[in-house]
PDB file of N, CA and C in Angstrom:
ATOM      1  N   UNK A   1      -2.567  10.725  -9.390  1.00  0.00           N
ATOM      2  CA  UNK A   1      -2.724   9.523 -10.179  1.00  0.00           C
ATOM      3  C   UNK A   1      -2.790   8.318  -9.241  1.00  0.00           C
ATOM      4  N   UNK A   2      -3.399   7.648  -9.352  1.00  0.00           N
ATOM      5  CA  UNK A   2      -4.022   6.507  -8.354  1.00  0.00           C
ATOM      6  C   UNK A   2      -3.673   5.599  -8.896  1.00  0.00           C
ATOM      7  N   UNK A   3      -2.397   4.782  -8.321  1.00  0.00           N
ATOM      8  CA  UNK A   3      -1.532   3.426  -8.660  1.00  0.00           C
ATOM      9  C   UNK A   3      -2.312   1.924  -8.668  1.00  0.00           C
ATOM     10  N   UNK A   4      -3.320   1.674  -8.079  1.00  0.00           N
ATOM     11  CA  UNK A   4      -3.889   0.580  -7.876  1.00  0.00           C
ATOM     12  C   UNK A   4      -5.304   0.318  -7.645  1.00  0.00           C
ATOM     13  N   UNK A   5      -6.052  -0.112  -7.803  1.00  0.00           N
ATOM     14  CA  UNK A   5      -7.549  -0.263  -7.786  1.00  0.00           C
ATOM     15  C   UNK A   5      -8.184  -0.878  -6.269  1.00  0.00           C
ATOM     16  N   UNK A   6      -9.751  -0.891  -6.220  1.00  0.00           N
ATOM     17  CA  UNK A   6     -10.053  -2.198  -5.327  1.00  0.00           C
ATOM     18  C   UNK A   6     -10.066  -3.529  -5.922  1.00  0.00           C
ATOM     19  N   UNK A   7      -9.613  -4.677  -5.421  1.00  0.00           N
ATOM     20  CA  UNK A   7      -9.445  -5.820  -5.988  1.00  0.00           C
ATOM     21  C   UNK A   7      -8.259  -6.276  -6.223  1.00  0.00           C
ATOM     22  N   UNK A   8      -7.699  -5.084  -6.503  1.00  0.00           N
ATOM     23  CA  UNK A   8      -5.939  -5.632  -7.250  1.00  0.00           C
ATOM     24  C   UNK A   8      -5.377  -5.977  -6.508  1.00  0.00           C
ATOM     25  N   UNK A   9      -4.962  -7.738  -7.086  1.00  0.00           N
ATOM     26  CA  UNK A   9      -3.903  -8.149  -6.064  1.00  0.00           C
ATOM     27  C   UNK A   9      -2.200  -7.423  -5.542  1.00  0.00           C
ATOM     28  N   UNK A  10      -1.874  -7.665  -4.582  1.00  0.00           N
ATOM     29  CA  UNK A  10      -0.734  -6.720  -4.453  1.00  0.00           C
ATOM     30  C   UNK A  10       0.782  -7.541  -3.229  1.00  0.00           C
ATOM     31  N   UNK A  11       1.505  -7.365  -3.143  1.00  0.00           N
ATOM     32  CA  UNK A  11       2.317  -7.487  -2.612  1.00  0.00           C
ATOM     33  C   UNK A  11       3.005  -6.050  -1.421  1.00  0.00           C
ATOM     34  N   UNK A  12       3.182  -6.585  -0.409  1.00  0.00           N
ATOM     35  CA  UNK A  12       3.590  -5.427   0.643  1.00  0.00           C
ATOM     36  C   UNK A  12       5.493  -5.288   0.051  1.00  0.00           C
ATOM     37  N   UNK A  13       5.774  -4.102  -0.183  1.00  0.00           N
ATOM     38  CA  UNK A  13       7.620  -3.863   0.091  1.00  0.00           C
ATOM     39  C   UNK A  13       7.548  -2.463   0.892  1.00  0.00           C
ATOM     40  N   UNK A  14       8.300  -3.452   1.746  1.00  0.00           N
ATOM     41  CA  UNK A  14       8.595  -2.398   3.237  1.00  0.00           C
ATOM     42  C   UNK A  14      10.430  -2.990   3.976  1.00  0.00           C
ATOM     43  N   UNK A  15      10.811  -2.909   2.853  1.00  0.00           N
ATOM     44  CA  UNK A  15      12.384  -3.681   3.187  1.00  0.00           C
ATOM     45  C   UNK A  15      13.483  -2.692   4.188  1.00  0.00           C
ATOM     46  N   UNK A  16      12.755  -1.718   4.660  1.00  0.00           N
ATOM     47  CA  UNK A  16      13.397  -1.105   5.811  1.00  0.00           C
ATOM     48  C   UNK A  16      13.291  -1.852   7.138  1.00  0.00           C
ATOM     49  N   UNK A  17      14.474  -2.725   7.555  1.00  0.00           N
ATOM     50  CA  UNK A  17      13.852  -3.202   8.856  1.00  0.00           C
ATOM     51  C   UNK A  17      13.787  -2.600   9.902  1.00  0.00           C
ATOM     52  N   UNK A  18      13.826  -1.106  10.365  1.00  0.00           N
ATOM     53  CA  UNK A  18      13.537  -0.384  11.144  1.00  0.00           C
ATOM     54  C   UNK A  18      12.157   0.136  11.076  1.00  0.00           C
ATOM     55  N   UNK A  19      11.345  -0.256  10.249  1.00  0.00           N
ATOM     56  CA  UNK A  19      10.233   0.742  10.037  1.00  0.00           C
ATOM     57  C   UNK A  19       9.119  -0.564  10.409  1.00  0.00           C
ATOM     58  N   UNK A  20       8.467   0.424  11.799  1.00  0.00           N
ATOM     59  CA  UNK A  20       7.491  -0.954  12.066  1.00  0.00           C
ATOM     60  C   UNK A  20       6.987  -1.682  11.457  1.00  0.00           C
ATOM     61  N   UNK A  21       6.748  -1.307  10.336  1.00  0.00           N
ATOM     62  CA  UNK A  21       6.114  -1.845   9.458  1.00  0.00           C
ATOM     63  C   UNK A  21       6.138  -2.773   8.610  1.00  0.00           C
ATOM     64  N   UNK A  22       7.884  -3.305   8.748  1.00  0.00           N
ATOM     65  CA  UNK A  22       8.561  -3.758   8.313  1.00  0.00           C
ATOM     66  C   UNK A  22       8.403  -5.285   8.299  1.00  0.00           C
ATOM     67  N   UNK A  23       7.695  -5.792   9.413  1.00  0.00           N
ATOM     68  CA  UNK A  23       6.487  -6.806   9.403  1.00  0.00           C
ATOM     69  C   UNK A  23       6.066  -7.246   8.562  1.00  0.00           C
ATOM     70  N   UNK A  24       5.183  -6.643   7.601  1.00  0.00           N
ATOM     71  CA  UNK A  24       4.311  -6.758   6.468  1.00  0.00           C
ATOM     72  C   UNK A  24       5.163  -6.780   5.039  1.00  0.00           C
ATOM     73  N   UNK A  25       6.569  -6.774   5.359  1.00  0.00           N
ATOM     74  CA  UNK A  25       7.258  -7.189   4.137  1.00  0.00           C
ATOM     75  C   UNK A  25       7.137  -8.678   3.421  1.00  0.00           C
ATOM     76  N   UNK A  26       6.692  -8.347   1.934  1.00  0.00           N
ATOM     77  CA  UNK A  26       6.847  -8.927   1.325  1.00  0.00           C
ATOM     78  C   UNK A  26       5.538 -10.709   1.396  1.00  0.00           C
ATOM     79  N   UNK A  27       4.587  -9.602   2.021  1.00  0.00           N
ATOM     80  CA  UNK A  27       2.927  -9.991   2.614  1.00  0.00           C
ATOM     81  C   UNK A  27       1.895  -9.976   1.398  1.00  0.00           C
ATOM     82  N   UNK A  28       1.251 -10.927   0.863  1.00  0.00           N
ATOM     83  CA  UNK A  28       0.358 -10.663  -0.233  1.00  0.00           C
ATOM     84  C   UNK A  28      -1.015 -10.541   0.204  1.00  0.00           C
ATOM     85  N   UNK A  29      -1.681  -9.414  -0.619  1.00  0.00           N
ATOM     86  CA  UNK A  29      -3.098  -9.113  -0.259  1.00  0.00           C
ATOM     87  C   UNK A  29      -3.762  -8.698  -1.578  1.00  0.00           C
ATOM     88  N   UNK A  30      -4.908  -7.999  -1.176  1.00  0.00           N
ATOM     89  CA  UNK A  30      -5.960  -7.356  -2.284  1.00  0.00           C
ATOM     90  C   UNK A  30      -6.105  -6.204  -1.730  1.00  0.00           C
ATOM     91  N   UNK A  31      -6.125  -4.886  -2.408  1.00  0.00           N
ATOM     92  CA  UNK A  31      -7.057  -3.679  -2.396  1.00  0.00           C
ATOM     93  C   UNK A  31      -8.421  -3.942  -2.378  1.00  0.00           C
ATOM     94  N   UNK A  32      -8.613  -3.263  -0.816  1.00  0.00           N
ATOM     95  CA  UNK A  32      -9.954  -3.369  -0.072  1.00  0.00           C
ATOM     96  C   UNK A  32     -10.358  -2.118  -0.261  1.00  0.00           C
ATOM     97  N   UNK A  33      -9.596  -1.092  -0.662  1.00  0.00           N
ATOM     98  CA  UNK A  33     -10.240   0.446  -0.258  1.00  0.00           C
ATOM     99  C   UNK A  33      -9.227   1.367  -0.621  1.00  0.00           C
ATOM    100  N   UNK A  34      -9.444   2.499  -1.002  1.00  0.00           N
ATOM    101  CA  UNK A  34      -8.591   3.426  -1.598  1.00  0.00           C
ATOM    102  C   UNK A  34      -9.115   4.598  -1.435  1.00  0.00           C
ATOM    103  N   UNK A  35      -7.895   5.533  -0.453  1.00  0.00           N
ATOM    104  CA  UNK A  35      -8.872   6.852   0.416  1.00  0.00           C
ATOM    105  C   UNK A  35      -7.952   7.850  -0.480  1.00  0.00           C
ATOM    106  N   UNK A  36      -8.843   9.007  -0.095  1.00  0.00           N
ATOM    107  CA  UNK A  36      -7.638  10.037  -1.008  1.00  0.00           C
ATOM    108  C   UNK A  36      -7.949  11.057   0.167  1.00  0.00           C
ATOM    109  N   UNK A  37      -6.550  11.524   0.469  1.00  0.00           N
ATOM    110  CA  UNK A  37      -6.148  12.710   1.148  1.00  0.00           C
ATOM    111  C   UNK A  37      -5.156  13.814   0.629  1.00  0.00           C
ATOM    112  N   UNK A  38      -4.480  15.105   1.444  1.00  0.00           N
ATOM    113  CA  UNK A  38      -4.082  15.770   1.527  1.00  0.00           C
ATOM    114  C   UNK A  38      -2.418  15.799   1.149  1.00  0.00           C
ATOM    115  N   UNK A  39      -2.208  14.475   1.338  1.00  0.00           N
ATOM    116  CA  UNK A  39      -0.802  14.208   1.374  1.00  0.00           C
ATOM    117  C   UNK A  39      -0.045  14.070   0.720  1.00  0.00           C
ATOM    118  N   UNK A  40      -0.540  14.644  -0.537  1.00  0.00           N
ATOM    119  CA  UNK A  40       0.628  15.049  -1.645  1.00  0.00           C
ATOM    120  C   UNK A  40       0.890  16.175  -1.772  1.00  0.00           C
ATOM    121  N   UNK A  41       0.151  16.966  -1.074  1.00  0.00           N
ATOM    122  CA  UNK A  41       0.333  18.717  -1.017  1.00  0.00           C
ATOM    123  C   UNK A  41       1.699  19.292  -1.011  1.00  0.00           C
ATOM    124  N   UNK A  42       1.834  18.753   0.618  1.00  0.00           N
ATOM    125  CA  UNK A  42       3.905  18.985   0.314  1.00  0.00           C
ATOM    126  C   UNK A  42       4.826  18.546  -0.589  1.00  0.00           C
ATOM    127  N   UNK A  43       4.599  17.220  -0.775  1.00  0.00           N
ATOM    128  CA  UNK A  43       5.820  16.445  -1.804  1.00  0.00           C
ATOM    129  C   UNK A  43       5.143  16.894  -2.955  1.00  0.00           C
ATOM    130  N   UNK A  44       4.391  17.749  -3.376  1.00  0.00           N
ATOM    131  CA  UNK A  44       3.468  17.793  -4.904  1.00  0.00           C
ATOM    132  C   UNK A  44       3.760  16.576  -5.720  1.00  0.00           C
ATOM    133  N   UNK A  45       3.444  15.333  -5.063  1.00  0.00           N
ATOM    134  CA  UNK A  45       3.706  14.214  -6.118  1.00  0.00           C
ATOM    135  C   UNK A  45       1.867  13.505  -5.329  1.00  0.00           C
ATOM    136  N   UNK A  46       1.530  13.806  -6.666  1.00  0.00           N
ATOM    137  CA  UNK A  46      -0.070  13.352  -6.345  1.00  0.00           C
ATOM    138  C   UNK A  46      -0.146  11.687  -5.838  1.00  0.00           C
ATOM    139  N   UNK A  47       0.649  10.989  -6.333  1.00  0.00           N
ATOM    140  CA  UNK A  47       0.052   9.611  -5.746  1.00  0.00           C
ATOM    141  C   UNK A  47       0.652   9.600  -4.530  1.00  0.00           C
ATOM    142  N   UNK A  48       1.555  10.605  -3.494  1.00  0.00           N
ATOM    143  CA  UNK A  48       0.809  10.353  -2.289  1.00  0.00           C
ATOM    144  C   UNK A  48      -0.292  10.645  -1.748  1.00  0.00           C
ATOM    145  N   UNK A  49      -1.278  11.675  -2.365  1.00  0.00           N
ATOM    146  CA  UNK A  49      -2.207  11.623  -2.228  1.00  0.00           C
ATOM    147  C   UNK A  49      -3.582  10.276  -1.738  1.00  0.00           C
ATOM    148  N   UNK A  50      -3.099   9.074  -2.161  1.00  0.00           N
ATOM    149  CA  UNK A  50      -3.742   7.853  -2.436  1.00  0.00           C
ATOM    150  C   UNK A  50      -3.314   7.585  -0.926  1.00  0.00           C
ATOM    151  N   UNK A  51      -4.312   6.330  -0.399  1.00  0.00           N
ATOM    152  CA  UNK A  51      -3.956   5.356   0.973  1.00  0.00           C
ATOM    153  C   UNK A  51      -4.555   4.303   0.502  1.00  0.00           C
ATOM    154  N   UNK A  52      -3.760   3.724   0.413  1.00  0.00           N
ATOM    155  CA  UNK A  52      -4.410   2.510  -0.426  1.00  0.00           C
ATOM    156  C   UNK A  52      -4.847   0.984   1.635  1.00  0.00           C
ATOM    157  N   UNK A  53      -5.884   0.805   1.309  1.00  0.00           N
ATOM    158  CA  UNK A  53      -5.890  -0.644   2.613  1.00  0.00           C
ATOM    159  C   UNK A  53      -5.741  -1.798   2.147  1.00  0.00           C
ATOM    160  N   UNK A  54      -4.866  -3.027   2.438  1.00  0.00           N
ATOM    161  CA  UNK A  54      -4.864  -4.044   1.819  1.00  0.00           C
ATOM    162  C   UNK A  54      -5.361  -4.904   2.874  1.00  0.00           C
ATOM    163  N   UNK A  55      -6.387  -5.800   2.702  1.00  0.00           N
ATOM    164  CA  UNK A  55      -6.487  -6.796   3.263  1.00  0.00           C
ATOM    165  C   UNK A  55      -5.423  -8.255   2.936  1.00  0.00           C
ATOM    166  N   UNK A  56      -4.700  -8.537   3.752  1.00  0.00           N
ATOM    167  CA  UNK A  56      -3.614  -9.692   3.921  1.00  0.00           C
ATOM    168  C   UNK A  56      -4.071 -10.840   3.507  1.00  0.00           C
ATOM    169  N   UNK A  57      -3.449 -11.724   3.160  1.00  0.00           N
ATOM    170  CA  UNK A  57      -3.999 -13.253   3.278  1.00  0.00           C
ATOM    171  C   UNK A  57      -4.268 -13.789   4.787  1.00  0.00           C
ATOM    172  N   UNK A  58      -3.748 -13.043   5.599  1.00  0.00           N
ATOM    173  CA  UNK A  58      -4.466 -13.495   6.916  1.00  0.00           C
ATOM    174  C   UNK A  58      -5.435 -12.565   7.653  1.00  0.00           C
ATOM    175  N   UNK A  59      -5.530 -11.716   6.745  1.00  0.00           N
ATOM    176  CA  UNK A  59      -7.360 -11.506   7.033  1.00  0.00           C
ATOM    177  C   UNK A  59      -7.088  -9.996   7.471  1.00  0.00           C
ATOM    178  N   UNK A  60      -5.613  -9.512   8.346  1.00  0.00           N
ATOM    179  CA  UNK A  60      -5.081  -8.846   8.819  1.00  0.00           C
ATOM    180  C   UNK A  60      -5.521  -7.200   6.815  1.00  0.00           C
ATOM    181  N   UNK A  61      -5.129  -5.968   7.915  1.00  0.00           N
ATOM    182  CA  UNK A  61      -5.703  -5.146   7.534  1.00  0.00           C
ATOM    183  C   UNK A  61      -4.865  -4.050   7.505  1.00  0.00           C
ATOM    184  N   UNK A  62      -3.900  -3.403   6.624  1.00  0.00           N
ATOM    185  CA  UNK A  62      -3.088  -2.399   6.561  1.00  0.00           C
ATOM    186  C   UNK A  62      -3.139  -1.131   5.395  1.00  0.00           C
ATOM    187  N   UNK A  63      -2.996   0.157   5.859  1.00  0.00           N
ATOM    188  CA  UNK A  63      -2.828   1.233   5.618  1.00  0.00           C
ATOM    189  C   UNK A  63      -1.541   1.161   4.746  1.00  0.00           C
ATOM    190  N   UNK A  64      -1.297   1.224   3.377  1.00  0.00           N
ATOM    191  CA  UNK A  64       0.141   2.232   3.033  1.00  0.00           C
ATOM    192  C   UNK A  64      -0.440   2.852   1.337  1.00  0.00           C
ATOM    193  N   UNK A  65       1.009   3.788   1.147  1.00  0.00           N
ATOM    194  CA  UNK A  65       1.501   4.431   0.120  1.00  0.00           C
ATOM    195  C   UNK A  65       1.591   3.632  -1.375  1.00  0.00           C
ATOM    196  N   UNK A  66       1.534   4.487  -1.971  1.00  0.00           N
ATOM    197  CA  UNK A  66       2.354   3.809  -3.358  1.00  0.00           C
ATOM    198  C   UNK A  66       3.204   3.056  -3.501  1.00  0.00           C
ATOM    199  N   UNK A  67       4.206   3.976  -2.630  1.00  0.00           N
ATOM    200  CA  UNK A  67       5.717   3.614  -2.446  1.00  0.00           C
ATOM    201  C   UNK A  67       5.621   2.012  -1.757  1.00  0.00           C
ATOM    202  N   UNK A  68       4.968   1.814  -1.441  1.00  0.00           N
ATOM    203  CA  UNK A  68       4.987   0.345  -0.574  1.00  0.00           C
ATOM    204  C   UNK A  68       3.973  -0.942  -1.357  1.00  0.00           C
ATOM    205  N   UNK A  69       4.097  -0.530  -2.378  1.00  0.00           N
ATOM    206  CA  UNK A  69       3.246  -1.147  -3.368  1.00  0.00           C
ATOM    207  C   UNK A  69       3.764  -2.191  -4.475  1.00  0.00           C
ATOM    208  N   UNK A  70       3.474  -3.714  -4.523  1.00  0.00           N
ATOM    209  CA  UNK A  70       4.468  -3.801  -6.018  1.00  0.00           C
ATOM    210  C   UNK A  70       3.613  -5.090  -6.452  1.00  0.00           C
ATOM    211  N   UNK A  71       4.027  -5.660  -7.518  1.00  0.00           N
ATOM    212  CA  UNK A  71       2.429  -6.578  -8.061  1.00  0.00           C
ATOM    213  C   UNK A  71       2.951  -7.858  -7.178  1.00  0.00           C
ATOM    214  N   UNK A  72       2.220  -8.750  -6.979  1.00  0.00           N
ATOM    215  CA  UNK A  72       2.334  -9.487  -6.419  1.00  0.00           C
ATOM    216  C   UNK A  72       3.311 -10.721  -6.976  1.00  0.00           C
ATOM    217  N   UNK A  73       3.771 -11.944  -6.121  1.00  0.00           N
ATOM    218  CA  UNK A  73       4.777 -12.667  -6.669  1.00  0.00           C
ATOM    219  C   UNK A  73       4.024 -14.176  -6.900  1.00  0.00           C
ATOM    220  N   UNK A  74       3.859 -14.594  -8.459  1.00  0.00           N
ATOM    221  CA  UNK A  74       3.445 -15.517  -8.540  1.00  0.00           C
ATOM    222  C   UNK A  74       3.927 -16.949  -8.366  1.00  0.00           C
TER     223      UNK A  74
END
């Protein structure tokens, strides 16, 4: 099941501050692209399947999960 579209605005949550990624917390963007892979096979939870790319408000360009997904803050 595929959590988010291209276009949809979105918000980054990555509130682990150990996780490099952790950067991009709480970063607003748009769905630029939405890949589907393999990667729900193990966890059999299909929306990891999804990679969602968000393009940032600074133009900047990131890879994540569902899990790192939440609507944006108006």
């Amino acid at each position: 099941m595929q959590c988010a579209e291209i276009g949809d605005k979105v918000r980054i949550d990555i509130p682990d501050k150990d996780d490099p990624d952790y950067r991009y917390h709480n970063e607003h963007g748009e769905i630029a692209d939405v890949r589907r892979d393999d990667a729900g096979e193990p966890t059999e939870d299909d929306r990891d399947s999804y990679l969602y790319r968000v393009r940032l408000a600074s133009g900047e360009q990131i890879d994540v999960r569902w899990r790192d997904l939440r609507p944006p803050i108006e």
